[in-house]
N, C-alpha and C. Protein backbone atom coordinates (compact mmCIF):
# COMPACT_ATOMS: atom_id res chain seq x y z
N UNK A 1 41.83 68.98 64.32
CA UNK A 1 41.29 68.34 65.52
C UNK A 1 42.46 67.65 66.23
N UNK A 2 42.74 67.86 67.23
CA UNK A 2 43.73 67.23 68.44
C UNK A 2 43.42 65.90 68.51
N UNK A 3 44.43 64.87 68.75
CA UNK A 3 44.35 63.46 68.63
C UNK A 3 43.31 63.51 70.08
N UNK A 4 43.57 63.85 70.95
CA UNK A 4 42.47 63.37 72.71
C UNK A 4 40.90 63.74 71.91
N UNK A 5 40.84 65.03 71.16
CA UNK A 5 38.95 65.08 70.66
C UNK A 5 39.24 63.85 69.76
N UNK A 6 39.66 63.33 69.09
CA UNK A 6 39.55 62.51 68.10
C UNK A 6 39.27 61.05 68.40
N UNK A 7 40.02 60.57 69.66
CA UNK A 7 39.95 59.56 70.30
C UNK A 7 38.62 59.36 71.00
N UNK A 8 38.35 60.63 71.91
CA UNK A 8 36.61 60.56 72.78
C UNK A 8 36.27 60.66 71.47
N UNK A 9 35.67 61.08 70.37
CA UNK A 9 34.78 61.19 69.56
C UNK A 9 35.01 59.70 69.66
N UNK A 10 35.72 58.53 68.87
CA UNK A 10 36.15 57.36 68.60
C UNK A 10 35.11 56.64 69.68
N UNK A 11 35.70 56.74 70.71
CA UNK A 11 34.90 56.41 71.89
C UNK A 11 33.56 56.13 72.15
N UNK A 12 33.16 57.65 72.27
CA UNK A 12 31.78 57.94 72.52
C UNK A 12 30.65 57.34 71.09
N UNK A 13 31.16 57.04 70.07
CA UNK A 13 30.53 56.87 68.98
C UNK A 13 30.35 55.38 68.71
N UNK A 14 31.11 54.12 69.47
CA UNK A 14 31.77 53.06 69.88
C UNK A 14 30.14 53.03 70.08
N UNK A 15 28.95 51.59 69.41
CA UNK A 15 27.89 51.29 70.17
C UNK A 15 28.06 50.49 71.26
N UNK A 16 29.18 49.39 71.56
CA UNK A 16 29.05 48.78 72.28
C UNK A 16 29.26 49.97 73.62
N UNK A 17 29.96 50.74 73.96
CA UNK A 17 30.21 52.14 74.78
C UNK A 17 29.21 52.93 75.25
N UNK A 18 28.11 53.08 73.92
CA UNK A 18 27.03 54.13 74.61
C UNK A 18 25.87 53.68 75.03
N UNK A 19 25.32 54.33 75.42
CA UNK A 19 23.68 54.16 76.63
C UNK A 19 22.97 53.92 75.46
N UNK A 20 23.41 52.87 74.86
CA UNK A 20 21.97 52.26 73.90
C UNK A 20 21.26 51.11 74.46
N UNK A 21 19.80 51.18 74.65
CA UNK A 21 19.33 50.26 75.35
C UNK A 21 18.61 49.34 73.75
N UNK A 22 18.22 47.84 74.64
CA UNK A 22 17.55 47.15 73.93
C UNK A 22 16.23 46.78 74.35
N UNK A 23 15.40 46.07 73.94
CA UNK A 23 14.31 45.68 74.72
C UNK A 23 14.01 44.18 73.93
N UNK A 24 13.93 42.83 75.10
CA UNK A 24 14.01 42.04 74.55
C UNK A 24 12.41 41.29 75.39
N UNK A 25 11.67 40.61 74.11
CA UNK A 25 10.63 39.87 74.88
C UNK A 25 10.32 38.82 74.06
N UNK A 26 10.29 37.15 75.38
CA UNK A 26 10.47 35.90 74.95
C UNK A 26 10.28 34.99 76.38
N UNK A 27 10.73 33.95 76.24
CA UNK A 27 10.77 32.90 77.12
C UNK A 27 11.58 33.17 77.81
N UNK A 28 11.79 33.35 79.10
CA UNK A 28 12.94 33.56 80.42
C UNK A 28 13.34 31.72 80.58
N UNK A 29 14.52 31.74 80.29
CA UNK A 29 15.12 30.46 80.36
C UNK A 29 16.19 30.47 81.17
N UNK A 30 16.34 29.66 82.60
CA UNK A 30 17.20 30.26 83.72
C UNK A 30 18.61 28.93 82.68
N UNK A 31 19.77 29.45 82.81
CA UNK A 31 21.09 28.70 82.43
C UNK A 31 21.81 28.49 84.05
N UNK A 32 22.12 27.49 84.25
CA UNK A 32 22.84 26.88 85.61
C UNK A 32 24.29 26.62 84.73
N UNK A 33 24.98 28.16 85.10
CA UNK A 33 26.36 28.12 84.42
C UNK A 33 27.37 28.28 86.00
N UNK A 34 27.03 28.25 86.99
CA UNK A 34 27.74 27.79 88.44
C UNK A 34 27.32 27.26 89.02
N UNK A 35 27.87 27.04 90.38
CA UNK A 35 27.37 26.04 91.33
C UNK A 35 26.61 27.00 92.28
N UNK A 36 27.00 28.43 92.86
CA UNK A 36 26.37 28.81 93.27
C UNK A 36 25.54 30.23 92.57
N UNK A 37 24.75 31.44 93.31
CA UNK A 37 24.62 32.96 92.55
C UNK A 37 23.11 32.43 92.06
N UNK A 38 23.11 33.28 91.25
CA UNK A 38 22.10 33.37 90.41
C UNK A 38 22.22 32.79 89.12
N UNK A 39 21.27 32.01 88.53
CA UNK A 39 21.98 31.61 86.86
C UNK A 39 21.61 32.62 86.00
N UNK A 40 22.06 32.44 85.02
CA UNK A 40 22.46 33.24 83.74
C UNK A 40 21.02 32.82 83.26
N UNK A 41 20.47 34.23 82.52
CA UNK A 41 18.86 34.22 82.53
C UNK A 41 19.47 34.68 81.00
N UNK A 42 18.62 34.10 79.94
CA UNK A 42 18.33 34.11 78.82
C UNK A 42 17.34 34.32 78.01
N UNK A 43 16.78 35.78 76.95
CA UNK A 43 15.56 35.37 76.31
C UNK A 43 15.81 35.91 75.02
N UNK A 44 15.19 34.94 73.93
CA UNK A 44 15.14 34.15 72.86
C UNK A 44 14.00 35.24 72.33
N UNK A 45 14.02 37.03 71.28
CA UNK A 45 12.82 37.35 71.07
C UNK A 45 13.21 36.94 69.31
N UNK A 46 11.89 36.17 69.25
CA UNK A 46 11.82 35.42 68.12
C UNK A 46 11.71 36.67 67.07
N UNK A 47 10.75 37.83 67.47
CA UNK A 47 10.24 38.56 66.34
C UNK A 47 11.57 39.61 66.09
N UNK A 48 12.15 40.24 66.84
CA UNK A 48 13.18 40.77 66.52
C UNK A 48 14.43 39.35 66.28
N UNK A 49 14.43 38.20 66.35
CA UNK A 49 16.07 37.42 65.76
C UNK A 49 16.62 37.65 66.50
N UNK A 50 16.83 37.99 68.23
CA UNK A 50 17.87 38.30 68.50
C UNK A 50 17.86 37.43 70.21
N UNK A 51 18.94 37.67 70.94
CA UNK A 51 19.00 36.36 72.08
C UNK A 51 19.31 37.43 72.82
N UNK A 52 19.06 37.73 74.17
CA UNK A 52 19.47 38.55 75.24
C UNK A 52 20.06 38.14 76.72
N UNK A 53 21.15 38.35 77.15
CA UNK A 53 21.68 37.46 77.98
C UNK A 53 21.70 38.48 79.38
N UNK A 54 21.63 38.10 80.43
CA UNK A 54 21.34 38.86 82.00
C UNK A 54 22.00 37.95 82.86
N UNK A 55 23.35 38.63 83.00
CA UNK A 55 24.12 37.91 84.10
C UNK A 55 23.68 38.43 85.57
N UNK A 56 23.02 37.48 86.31
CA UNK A 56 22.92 37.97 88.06
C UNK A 56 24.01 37.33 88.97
N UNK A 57 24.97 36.87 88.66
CA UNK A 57 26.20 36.69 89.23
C UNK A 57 26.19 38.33 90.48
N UNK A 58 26.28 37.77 91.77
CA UNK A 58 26.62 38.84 92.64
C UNK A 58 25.27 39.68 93.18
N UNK A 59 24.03 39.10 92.40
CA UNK A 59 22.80 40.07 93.12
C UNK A 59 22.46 39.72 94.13
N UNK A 60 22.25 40.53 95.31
CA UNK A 60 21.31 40.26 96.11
C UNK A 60 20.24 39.75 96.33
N UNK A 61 18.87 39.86 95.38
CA UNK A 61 17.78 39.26 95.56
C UNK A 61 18.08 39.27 93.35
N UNK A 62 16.80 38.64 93.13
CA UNK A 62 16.71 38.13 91.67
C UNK A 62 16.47 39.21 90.90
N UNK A 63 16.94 40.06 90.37
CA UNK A 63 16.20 41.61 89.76
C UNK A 63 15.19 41.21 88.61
N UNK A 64 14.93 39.39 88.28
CA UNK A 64 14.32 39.33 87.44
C UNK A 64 12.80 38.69 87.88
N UNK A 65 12.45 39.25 89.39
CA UNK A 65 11.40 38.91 90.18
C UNK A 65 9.97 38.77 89.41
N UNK A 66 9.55 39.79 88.27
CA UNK A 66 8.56 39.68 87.95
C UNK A 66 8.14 38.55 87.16
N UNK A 67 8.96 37.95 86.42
CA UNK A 67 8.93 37.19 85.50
C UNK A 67 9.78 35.51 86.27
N UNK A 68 8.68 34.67 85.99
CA UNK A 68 9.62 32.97 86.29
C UNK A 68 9.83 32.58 84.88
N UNK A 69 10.89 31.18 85.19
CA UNK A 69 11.82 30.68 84.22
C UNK A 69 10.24 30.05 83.25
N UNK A 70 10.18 30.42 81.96
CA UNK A 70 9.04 29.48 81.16
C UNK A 70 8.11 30.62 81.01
N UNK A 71 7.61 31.73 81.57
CA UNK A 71 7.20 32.51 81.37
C UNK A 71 7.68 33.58 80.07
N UNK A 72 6.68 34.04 79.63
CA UNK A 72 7.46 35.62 78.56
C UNK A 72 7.41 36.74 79.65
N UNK A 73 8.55 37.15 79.34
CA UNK A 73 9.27 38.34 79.82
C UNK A 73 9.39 39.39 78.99
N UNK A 74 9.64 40.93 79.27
CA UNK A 74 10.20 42.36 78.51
C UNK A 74 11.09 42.30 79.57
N UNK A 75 12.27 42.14 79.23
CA UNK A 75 13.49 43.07 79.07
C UNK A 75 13.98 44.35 78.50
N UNK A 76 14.05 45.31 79.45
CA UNK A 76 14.77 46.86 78.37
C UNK A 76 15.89 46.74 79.49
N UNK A 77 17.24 47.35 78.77
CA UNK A 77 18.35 47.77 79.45
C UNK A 77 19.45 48.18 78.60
N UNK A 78 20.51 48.75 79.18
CA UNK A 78 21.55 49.00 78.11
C UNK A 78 22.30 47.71 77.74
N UNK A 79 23.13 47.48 76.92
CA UNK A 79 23.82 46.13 76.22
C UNK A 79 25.21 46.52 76.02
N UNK A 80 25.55 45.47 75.78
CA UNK A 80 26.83 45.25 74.89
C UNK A 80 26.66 44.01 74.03
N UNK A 81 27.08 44.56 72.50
CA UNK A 81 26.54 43.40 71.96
C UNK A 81 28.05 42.60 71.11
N UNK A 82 27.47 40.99 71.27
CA UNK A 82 28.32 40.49 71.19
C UNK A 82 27.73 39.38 69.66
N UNK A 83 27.84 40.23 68.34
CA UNK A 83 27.20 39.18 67.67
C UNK A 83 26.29 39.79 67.63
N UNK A 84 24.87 38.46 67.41
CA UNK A 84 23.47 38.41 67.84
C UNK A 84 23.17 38.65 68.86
N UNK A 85 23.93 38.50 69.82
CA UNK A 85 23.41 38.13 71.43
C UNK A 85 23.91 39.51 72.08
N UNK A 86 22.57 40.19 72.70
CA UNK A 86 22.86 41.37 73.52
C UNK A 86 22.88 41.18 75.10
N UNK A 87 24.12 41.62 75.03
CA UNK A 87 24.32 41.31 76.87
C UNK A 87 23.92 42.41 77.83
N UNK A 88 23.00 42.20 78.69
CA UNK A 88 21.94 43.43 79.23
C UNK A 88 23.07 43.52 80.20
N UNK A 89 23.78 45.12 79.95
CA UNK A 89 24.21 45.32 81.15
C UNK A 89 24.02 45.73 82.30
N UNK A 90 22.56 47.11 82.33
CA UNK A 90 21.92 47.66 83.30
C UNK A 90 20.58 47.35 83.07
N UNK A 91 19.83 46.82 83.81
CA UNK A 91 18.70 46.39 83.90
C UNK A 91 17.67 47.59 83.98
N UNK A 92 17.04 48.18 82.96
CA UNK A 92 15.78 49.53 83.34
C UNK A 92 14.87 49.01 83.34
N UNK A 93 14.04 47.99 82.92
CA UNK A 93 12.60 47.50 83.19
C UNK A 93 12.65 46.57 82.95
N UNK A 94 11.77 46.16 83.90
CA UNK A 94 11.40 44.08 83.74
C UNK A 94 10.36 43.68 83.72
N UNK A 95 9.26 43.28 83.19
CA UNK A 95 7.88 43.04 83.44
C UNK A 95 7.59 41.85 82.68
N UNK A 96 5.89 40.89 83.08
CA UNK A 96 5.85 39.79 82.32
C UNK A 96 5.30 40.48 80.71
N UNK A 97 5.34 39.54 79.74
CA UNK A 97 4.43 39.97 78.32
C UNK A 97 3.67 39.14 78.07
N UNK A 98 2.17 39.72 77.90
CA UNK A 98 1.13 38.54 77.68
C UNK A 98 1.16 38.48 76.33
């Protein structure tokens, strides 16, 4: 095998790298980590152990419209995970959870 297939294999096999999504559902807790933007939206899903973080730094309108801060939320999107804490990088669905 040629070192370049060896490297994309390396790569592509990398989870933080591939289109693995998560789905996180909990309390939407807005974080005021600037002065201006959107804050850093956080949810806490107790039953999976795990914390999910949604930077809106730079959005146009709130992509997390369906759901307010104190409410339960579903989160699905792809991640990068850092730890425990999965950082939603592309947002695929947002809805409240009763």
């Amino acid at each position: 095998m040629n070192k370049f297939a060896l490297i994309m294999l390396t790569i592509l096999s990398h989870p933080a790298l591939a289109d693995e999504t998560v789905t996180c559902i909990g309390r939407l807790i807005d974080l005021q980590t600037r002065t201006t933007g959107w804050p850093l939206a956080v949810i806490y899903d107790a039953d999976a152990k795990r914390t999910c973080t949604i930077d809106r730094a730079g959005a146009a309108r709130d992509p997390l419209t369906p759901c307010d801060a104190g409410e339960r939320c579903r989160v699905s999107g792809t991640y990068r995970r850092i730890g425990n804490t999965y950082s939603i990088q592309t947002i695929i669905s947002v809805d409240r959870a009763e």
